[in-house]
PDB file of N, CA and C in Angstrom:
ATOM      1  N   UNK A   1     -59.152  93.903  48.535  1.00  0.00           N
ATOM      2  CA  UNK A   1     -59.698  92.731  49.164  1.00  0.00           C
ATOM      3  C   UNK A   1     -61.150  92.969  49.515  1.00  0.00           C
ATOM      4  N   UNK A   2     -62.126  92.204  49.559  1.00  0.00           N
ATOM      5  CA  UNK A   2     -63.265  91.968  49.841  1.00  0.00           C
ATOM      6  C   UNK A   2     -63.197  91.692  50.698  1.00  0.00           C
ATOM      7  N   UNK A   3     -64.257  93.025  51.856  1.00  0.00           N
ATOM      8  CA  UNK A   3     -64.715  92.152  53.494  1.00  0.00           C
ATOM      9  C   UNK A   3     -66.048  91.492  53.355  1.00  0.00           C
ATOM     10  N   UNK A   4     -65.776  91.253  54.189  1.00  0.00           N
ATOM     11  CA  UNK A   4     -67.160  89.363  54.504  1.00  0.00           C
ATOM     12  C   UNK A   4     -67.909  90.856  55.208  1.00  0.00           C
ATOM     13  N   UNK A   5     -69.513  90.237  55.261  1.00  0.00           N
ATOM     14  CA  UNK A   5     -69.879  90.557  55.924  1.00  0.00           C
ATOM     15  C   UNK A   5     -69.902  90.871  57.351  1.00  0.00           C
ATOM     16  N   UNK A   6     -70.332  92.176  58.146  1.00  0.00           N
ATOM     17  CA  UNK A   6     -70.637  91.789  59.571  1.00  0.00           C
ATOM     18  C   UNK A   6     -69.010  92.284  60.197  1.00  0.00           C
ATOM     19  N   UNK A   7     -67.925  92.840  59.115  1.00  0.00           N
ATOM     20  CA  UNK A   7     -66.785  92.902  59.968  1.00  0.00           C
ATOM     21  C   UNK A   7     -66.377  94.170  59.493  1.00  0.00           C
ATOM     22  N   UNK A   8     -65.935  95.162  60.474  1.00  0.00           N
ATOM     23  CA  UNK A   8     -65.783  96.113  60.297  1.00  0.00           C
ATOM     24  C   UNK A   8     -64.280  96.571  59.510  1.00  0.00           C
ATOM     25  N   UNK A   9     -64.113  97.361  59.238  1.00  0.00           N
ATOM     26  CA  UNK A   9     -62.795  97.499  57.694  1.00  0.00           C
ATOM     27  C   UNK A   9     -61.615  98.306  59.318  1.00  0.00           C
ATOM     28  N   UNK A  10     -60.747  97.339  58.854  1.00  0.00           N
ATOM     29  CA  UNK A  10     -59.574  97.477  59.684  1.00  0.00           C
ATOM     30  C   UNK A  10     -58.762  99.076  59.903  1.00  0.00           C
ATOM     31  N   UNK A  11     -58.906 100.237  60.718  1.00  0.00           N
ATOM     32  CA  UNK A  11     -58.598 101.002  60.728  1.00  0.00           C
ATOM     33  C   UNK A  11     -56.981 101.177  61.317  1.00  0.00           C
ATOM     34  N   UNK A  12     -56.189 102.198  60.754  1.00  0.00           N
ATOM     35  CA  UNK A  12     -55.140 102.400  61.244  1.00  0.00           C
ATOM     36  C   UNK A  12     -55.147 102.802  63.177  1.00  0.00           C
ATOM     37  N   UNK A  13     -54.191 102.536  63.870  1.00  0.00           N
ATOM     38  CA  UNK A  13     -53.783 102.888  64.826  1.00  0.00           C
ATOM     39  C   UNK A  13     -53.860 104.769  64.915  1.00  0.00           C
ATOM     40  N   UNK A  14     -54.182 105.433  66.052  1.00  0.00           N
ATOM     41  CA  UNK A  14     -53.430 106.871  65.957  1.00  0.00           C
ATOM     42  C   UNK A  14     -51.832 107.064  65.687  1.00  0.00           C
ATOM     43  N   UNK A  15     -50.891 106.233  65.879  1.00  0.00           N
ATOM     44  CA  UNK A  15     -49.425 106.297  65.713  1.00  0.00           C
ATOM     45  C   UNK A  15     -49.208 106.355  64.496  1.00  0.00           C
ATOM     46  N   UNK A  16     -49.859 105.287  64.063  1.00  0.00           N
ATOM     47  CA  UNK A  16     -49.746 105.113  62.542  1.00  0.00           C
ATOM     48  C   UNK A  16     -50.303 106.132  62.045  1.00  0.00           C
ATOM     49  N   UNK A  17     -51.510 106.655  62.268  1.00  0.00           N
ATOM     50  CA  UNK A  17     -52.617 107.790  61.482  1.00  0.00           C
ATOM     51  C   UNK A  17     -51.646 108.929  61.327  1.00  0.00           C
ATOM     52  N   UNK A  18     -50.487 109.015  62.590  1.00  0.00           N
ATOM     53  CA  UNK A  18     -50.013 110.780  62.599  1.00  0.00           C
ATOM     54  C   UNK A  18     -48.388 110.249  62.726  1.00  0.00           C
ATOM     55  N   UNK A  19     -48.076 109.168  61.896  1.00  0.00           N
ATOM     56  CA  UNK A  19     -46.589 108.838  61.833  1.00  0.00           C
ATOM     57  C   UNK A  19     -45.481 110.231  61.346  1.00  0.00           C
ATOM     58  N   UNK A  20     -46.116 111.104  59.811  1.00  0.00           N
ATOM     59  CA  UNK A  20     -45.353 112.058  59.728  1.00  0.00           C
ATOM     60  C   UNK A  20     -45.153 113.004  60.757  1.00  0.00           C
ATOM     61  N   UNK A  21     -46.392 113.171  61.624  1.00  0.00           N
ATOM     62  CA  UNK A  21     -46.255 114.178  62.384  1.00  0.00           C
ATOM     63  C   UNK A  21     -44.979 114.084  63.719  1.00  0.00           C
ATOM     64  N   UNK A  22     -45.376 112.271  64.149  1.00  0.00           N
ATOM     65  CA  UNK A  22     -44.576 111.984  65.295  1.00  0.00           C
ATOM     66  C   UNK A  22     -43.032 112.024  64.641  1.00  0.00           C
ATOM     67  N   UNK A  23     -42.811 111.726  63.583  1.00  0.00           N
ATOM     68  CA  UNK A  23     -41.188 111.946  63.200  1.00  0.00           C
ATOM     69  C   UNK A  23     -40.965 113.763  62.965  1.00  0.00           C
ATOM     70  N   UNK A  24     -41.604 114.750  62.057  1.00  0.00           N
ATOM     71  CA  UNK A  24     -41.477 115.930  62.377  1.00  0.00           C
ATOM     72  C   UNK A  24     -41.142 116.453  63.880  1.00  0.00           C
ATOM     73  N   UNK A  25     -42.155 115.639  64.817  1.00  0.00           N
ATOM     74  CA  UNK A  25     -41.900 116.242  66.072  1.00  0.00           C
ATOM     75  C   UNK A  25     -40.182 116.123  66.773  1.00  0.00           C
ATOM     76  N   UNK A  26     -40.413 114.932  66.422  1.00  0.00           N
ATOM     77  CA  UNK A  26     -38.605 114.202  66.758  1.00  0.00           C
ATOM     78  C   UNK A  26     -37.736 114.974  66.283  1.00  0.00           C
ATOM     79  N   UNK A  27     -37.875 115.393  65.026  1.00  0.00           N
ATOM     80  CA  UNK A  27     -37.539 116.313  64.824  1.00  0.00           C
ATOM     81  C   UNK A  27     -36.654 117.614  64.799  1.00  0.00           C
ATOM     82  N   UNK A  28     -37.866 118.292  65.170  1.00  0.00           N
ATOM     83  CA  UNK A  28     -37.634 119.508  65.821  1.00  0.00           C
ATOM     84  C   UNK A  28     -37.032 119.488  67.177  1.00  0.00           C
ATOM     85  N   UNK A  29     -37.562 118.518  68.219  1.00  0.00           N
ATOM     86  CA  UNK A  29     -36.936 117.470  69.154  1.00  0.00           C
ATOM     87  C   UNK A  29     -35.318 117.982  69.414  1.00  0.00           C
ATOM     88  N   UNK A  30     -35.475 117.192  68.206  1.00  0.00           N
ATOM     89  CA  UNK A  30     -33.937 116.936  68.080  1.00  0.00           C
ATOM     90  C   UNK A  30     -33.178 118.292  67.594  1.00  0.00           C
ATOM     91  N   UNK A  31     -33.258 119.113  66.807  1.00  0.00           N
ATOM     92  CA  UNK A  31     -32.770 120.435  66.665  1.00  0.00           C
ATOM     93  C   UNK A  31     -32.781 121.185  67.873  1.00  0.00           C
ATOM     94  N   UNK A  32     -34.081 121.578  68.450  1.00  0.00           N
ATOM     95  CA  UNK A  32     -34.110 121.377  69.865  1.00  0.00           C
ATOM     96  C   UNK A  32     -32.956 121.419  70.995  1.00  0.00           C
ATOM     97  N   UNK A  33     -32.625 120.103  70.670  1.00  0.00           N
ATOM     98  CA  UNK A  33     -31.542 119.524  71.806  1.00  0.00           C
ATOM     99  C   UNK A  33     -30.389 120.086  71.660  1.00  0.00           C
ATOM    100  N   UNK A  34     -30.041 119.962  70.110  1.00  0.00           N
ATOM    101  CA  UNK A  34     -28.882 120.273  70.162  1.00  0.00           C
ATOM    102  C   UNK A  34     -28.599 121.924  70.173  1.00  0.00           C
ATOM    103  N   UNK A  35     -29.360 122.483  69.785  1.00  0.00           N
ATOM    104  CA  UNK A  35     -29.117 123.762  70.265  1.00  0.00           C
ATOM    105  C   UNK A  35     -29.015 124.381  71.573  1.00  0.00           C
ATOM    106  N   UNK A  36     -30.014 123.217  72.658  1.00  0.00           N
ATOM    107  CA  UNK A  36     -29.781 123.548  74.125  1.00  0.00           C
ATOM    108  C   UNK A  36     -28.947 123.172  74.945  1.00  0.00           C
ATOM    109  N   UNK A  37     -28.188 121.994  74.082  1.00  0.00           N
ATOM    110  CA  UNK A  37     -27.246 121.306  75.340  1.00  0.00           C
ATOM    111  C   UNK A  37     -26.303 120.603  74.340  1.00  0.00           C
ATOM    112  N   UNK A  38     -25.498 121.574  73.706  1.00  0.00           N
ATOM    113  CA  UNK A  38     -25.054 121.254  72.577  1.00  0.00           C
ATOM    114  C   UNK A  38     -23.693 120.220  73.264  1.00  0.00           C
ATOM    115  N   UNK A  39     -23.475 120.395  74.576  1.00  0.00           N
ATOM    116  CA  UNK A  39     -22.131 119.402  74.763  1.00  0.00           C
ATOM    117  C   UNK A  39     -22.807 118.138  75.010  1.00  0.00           C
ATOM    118  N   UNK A  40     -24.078 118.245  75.582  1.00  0.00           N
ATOM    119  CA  UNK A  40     -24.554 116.919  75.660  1.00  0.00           C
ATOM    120  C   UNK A  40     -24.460 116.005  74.150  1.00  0.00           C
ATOM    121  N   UNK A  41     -24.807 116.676  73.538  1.00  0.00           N
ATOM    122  CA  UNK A  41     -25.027 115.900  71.749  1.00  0.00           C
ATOM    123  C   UNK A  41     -23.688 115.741  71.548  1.00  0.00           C
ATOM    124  N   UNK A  42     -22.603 116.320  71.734  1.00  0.00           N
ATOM    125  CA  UNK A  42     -21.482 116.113  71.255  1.00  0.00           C
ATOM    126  C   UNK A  42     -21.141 114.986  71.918  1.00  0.00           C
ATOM    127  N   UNK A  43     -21.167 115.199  73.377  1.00  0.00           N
ATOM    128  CA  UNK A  43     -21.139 113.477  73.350  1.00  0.00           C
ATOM    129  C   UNK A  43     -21.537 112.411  73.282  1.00  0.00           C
ATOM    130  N   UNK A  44     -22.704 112.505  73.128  1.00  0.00           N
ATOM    131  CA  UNK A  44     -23.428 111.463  72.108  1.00  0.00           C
ATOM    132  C   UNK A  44     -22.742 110.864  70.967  1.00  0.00           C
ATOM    133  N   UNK A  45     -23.067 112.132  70.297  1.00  0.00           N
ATOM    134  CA  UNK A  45     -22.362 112.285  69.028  1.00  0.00           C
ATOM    135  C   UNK A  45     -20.780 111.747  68.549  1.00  0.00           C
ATOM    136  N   UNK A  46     -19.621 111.790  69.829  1.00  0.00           N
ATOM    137  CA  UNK A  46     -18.591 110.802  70.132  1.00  0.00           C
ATOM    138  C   UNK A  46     -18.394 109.433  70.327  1.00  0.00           C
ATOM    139  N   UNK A  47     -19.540 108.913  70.810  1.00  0.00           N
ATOM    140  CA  UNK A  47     -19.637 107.394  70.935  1.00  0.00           C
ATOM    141  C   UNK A  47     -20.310 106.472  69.570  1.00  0.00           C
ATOM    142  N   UNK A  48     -18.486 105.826  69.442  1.00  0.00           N
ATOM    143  CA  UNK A  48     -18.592 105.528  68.019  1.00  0.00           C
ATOM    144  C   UNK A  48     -18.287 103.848  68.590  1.00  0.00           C
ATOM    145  N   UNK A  49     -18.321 103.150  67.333  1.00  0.00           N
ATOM    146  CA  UNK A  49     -17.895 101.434  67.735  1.00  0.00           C
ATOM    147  C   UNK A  49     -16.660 101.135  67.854  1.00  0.00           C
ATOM    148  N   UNK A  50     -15.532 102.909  66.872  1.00  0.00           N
ATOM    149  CA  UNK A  50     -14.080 102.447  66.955  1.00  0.00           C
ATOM    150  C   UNK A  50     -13.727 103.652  66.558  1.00  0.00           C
ATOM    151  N   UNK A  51     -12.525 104.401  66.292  1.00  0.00           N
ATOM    152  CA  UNK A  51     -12.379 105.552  66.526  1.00  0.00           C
ATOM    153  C   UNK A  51     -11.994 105.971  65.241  1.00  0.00           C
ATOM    154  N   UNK A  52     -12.830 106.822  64.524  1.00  0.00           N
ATOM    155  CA  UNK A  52     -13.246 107.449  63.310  1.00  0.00           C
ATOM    156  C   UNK A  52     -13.409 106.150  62.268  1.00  0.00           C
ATOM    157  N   UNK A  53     -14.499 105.165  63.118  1.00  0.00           N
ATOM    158  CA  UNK A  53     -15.543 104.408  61.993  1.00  0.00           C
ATOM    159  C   UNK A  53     -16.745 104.845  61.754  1.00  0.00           C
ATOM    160  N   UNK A  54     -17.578 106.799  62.540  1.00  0.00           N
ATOM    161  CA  UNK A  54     -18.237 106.526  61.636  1.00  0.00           C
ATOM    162  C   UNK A  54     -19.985 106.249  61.745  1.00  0.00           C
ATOM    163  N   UNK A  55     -19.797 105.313  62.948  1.00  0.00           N
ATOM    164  CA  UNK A  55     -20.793 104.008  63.345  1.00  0.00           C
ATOM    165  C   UNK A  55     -20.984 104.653  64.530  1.00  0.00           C
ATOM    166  N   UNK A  56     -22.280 105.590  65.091  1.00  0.00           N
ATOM    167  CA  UNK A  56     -22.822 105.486  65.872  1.00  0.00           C
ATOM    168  C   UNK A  56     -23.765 104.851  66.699  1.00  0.00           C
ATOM    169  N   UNK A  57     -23.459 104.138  68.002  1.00  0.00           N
ATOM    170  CA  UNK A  57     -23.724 103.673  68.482  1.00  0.00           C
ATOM    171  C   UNK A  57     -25.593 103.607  68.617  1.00  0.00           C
ATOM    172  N   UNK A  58     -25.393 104.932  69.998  1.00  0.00           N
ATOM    173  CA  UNK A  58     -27.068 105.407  69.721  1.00  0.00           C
ATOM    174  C   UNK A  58     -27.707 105.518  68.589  1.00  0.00           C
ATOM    175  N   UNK A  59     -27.386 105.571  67.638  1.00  0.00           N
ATOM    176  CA  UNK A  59     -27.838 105.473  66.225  1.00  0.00           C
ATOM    177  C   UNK A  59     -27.902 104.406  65.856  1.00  0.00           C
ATOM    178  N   UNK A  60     -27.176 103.266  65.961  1.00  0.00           N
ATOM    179  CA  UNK A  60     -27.135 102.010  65.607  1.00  0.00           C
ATOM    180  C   UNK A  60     -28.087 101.096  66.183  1.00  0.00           C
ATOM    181  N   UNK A  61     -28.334 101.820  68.248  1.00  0.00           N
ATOM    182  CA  UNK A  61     -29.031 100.887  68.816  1.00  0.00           C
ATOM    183  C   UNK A  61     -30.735 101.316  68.293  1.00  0.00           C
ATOM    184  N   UNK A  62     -30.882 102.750  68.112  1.00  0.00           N
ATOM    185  CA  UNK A  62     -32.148 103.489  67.455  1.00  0.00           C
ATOM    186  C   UNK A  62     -32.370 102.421  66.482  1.00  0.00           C
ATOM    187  N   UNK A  63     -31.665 102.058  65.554  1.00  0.00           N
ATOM    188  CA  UNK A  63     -32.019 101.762  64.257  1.00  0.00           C
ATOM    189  C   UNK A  63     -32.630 100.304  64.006  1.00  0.00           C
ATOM    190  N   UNK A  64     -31.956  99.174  64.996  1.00  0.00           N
ATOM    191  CA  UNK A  64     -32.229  98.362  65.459  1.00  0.00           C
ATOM    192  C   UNK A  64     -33.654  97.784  66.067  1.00  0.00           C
ATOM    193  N   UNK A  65     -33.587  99.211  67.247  1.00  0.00           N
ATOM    194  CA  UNK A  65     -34.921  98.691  67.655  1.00  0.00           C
ATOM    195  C   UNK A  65     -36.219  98.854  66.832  1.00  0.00           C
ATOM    196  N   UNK A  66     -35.853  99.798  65.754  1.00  0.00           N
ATOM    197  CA  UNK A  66     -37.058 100.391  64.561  1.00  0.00           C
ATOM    198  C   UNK A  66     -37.395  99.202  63.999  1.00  0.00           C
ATOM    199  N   UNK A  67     -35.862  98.847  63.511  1.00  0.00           N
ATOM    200  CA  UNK A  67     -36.268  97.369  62.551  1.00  0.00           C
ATOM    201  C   UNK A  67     -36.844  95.868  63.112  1.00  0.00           C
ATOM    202  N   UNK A  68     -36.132  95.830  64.207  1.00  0.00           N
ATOM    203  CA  UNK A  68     -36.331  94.400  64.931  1.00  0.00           C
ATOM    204  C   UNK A  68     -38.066  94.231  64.505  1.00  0.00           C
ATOM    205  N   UNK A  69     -38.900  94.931  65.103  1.00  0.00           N
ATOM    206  CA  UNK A  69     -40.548  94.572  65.119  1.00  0.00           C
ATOM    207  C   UNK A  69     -41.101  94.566  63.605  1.00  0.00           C
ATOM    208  N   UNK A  70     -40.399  95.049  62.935  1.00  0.00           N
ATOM    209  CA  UNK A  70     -40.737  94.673  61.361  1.00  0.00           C
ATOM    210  C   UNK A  70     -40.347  93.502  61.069  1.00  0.00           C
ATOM    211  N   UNK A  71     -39.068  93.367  61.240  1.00  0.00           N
ATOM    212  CA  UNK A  71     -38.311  91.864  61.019  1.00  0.00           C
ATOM    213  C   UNK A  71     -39.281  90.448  61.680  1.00  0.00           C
ATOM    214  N   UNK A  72     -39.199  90.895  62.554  1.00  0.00           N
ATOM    215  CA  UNK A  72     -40.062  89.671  63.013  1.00  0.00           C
ATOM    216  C   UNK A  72     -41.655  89.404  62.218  1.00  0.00           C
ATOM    217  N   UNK A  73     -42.089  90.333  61.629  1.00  0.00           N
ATOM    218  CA  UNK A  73     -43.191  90.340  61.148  1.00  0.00           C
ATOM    219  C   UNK A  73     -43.058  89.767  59.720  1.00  0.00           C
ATOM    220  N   UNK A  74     -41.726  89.758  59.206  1.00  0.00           N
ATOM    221  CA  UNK A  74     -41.415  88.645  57.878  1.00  0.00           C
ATOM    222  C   UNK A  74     -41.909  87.533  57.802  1.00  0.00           C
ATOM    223  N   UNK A  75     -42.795  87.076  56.786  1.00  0.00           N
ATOM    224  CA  UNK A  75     -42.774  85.868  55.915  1.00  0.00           C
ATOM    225  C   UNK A  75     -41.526  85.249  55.708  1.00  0.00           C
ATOM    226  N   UNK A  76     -40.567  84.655  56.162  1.00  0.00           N
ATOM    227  CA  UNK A  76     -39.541  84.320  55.430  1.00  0.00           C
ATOM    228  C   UNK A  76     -39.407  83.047  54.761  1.00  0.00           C
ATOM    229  N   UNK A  77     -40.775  82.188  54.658  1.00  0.00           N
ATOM    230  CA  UNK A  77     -40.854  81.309  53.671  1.00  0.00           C
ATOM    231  C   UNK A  77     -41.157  82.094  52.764  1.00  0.00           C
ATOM    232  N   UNK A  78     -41.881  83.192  52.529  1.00  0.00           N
ATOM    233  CA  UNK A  78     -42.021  83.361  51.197  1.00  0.00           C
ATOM    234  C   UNK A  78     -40.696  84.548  50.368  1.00  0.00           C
ATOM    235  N   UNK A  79     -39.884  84.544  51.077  1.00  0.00           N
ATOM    236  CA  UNK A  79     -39.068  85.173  50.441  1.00  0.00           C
ATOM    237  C   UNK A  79     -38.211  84.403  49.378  1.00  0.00           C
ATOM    238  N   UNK A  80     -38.292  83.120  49.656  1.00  0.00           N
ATOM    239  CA  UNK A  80     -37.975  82.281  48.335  1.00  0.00           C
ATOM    240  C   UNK A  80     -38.828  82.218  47.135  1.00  0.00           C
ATOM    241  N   UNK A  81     -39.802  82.640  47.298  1.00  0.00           N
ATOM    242  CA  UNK A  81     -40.863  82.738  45.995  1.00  0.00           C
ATOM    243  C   UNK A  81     -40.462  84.361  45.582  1.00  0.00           C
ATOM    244  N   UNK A  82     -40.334  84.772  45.972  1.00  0.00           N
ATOM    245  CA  UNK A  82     -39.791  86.164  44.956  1.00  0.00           C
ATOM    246  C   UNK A  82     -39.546  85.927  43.618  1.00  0.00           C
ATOM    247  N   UNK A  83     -38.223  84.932  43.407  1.00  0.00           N
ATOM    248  CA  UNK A  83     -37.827  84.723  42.477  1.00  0.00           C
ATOM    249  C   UNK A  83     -38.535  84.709  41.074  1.00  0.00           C
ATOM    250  N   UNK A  84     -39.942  83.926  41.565  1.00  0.00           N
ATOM    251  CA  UNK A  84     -41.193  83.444  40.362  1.00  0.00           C
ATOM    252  C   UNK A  84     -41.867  84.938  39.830  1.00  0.00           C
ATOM    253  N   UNK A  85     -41.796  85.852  40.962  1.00  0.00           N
ATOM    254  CA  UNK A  85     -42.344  87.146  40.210  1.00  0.00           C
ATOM    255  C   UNK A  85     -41.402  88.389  40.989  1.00  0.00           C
ATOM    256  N   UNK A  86     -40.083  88.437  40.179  1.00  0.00           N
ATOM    257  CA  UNK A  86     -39.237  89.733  40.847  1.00  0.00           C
ATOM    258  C   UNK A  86     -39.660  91.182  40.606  1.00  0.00           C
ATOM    259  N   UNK A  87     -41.027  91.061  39.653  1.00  0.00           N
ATOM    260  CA  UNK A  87     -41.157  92.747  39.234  1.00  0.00           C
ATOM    261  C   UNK A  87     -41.290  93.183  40.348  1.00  0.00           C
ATOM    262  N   UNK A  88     -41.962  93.299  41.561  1.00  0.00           N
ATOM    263  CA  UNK A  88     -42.251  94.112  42.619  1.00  0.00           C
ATOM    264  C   UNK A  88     -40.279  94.622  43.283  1.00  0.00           C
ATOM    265  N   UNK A  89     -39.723  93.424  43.125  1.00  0.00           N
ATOM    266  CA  UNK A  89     -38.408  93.630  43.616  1.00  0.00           C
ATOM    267  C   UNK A  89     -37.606  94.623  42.453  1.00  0.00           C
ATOM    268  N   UNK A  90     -37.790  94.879  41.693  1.00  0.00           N
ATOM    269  CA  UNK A  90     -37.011  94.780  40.624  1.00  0.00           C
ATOM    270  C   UNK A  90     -37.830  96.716  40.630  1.00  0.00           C
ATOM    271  N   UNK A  91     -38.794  96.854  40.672  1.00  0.00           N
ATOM    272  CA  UNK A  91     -39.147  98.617  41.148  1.00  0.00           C
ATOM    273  C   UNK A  91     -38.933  98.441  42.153  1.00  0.00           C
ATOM    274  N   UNK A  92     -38.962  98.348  43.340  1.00  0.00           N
ATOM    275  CA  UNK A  92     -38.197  98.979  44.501  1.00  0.00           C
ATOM    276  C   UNK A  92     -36.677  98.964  44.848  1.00  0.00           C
ATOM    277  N   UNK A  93     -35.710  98.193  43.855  1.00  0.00           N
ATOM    278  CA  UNK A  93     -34.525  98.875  43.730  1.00  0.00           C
ATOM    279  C   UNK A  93     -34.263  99.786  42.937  1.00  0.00           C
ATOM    280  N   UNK A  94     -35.008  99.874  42.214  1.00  0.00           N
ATOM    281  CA  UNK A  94     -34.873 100.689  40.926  1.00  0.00           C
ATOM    282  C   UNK A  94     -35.135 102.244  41.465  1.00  0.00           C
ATOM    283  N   UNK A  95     -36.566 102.368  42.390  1.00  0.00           N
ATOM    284  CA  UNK A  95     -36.896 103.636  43.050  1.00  0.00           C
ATOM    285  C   UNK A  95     -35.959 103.576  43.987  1.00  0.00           C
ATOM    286  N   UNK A  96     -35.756 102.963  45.014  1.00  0.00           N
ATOM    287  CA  UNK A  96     -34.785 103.401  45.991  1.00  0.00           C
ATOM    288  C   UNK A  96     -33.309 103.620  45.502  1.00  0.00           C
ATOM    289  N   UNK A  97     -33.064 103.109  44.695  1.00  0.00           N
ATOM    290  CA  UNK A  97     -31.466 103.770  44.211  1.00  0.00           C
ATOM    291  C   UNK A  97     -31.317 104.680  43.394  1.00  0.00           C
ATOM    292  N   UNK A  98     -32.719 105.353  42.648  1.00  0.00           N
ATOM    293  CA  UNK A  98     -33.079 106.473  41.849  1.00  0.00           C
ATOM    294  C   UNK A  98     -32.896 107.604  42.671  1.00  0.00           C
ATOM    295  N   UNK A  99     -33.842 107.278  43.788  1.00  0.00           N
ATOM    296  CA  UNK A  99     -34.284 108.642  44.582  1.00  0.00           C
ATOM    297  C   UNK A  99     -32.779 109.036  45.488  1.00  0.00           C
ATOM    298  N   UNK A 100     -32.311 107.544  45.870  1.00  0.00           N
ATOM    299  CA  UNK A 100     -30.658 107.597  46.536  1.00  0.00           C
ATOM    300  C   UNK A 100     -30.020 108.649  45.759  1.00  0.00           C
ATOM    301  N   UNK A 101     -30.172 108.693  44.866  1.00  0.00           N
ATOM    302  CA  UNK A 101     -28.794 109.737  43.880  1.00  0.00           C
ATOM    303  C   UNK A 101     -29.233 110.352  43.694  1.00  0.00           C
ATOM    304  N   UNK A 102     -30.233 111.396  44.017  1.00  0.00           N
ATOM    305  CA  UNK A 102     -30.910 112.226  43.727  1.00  0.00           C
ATOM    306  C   UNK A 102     -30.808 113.186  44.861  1.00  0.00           C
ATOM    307  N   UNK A 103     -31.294 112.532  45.934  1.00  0.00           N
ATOM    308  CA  UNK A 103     -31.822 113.025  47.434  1.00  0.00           C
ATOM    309  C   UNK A 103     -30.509 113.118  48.436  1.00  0.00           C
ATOM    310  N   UNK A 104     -29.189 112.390  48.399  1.00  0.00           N
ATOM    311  CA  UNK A 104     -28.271 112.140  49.018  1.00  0.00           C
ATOM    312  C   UNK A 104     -27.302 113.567  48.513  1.00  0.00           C
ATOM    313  N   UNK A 105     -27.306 113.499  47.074  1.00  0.00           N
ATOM    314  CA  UNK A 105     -26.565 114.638  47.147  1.00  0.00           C
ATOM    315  C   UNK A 105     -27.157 116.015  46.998  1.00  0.00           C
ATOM    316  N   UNK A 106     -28.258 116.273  47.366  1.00  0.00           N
ATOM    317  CA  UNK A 106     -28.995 117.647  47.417  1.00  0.00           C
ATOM    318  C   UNK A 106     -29.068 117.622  48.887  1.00  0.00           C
ATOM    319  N   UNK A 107     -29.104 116.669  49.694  1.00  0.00           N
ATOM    320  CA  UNK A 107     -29.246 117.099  51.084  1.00  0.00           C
ATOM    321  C   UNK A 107     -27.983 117.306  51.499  1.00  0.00           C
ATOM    322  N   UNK A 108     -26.903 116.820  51.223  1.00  0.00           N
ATOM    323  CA  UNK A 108     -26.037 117.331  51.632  1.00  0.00           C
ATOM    324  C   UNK A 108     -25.772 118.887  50.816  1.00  0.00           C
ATOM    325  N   UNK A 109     -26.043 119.268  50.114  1.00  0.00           N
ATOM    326  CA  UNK A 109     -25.586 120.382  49.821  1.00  0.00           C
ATOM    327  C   UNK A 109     -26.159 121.643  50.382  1.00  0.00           C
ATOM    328  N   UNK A 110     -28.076 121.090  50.967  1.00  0.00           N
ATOM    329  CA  UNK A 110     -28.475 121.957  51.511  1.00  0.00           C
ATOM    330  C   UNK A 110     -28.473 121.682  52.691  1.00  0.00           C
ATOM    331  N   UNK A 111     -27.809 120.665  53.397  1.00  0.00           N
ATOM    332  CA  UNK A 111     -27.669 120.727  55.104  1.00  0.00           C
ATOM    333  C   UNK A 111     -26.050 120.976  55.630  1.00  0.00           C
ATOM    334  N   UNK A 112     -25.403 120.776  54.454  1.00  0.00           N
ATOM    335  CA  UNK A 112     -23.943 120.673  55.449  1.00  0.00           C
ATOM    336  C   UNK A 112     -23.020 122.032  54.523  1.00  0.00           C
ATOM    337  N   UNK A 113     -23.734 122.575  54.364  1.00  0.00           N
ATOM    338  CA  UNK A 113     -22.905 123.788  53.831  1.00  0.00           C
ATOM    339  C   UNK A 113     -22.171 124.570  55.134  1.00  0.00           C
ATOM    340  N   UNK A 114     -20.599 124.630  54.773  1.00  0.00           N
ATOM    341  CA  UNK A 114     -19.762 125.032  55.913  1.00  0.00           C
ATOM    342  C   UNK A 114     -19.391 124.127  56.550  1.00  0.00           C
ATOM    343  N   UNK A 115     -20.051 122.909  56.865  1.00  0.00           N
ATOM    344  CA  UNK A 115     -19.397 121.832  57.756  1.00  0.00           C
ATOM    345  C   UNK A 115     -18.321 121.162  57.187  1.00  0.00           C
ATOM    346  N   UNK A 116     -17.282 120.858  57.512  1.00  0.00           N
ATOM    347  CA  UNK A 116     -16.477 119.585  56.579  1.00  0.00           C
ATOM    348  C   UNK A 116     -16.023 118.668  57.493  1.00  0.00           C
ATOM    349  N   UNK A 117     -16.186 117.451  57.344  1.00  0.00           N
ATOM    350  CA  UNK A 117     -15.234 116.248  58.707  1.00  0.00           C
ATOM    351  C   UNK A 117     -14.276 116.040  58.040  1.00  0.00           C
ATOM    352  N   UNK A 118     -13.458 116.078  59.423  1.00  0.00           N
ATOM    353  CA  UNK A 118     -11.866 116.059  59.305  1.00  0.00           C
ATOM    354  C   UNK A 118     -11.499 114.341  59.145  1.00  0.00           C
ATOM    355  N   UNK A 119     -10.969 114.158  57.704  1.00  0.00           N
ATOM    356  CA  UNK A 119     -10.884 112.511  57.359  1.00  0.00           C
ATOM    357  C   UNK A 119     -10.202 111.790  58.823  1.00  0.00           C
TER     358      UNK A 119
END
């Protein structure tokens, strides 16, 4: 895009500038925790929506509040025009369900080795 004169070029936020860093930190954060107060996480980690669904709660309400401020930031008139040009749609399922089968089962193989949940 072309700026007009006289206006300065829109810089990122610091949050935004050091986003990898603030999720690394969480992180470690979070390894952190659970190594220090490991009954605390467990019960965390227990509060489900129904009993072995699975569906964590705190996780659910986390996930929520991530998305809500994006959501609201939708165009959703123009999500009916997609249709007229789906290529943009049409690579980002294509990458996200590529990298899905790729990345889903290598992380589990290199994070949950030894763990198994009991069905």
């Amino acid at each position: 895009m072309a700026e007009t004169p006289g206006t300065a070029p829109k810089r990122l936020g610091l949050f935004e500038r050091y986003l990898s860093v603030w999720v690394g930190l969480c992180m470690v954060a979070g390894v952190g925790l659970g190594r220090l107060a490991p009954e605390w996480i467990a019960g965390l980690r227990s509060l489900e929506f129904g009993q072995g669904s699975q569906i964590n709660i705190p996780i659910a309400i986390l996930i929520w509040l991530m998305i809500t401020p994006m959501m609201m930031k939708v165009d959703f008139g123009a999500i009916r025009q997609v249709g007229r040009r789906p290529r943009g749609l049409f690579i980002t399922l294509f990458e996200k369900g590529s990298f899905a089968r790729v990345a889903a089962p290598g992380s589990r193989m290199c994070c949950c080795r030894g763990s198994r949940r009991s069905a």
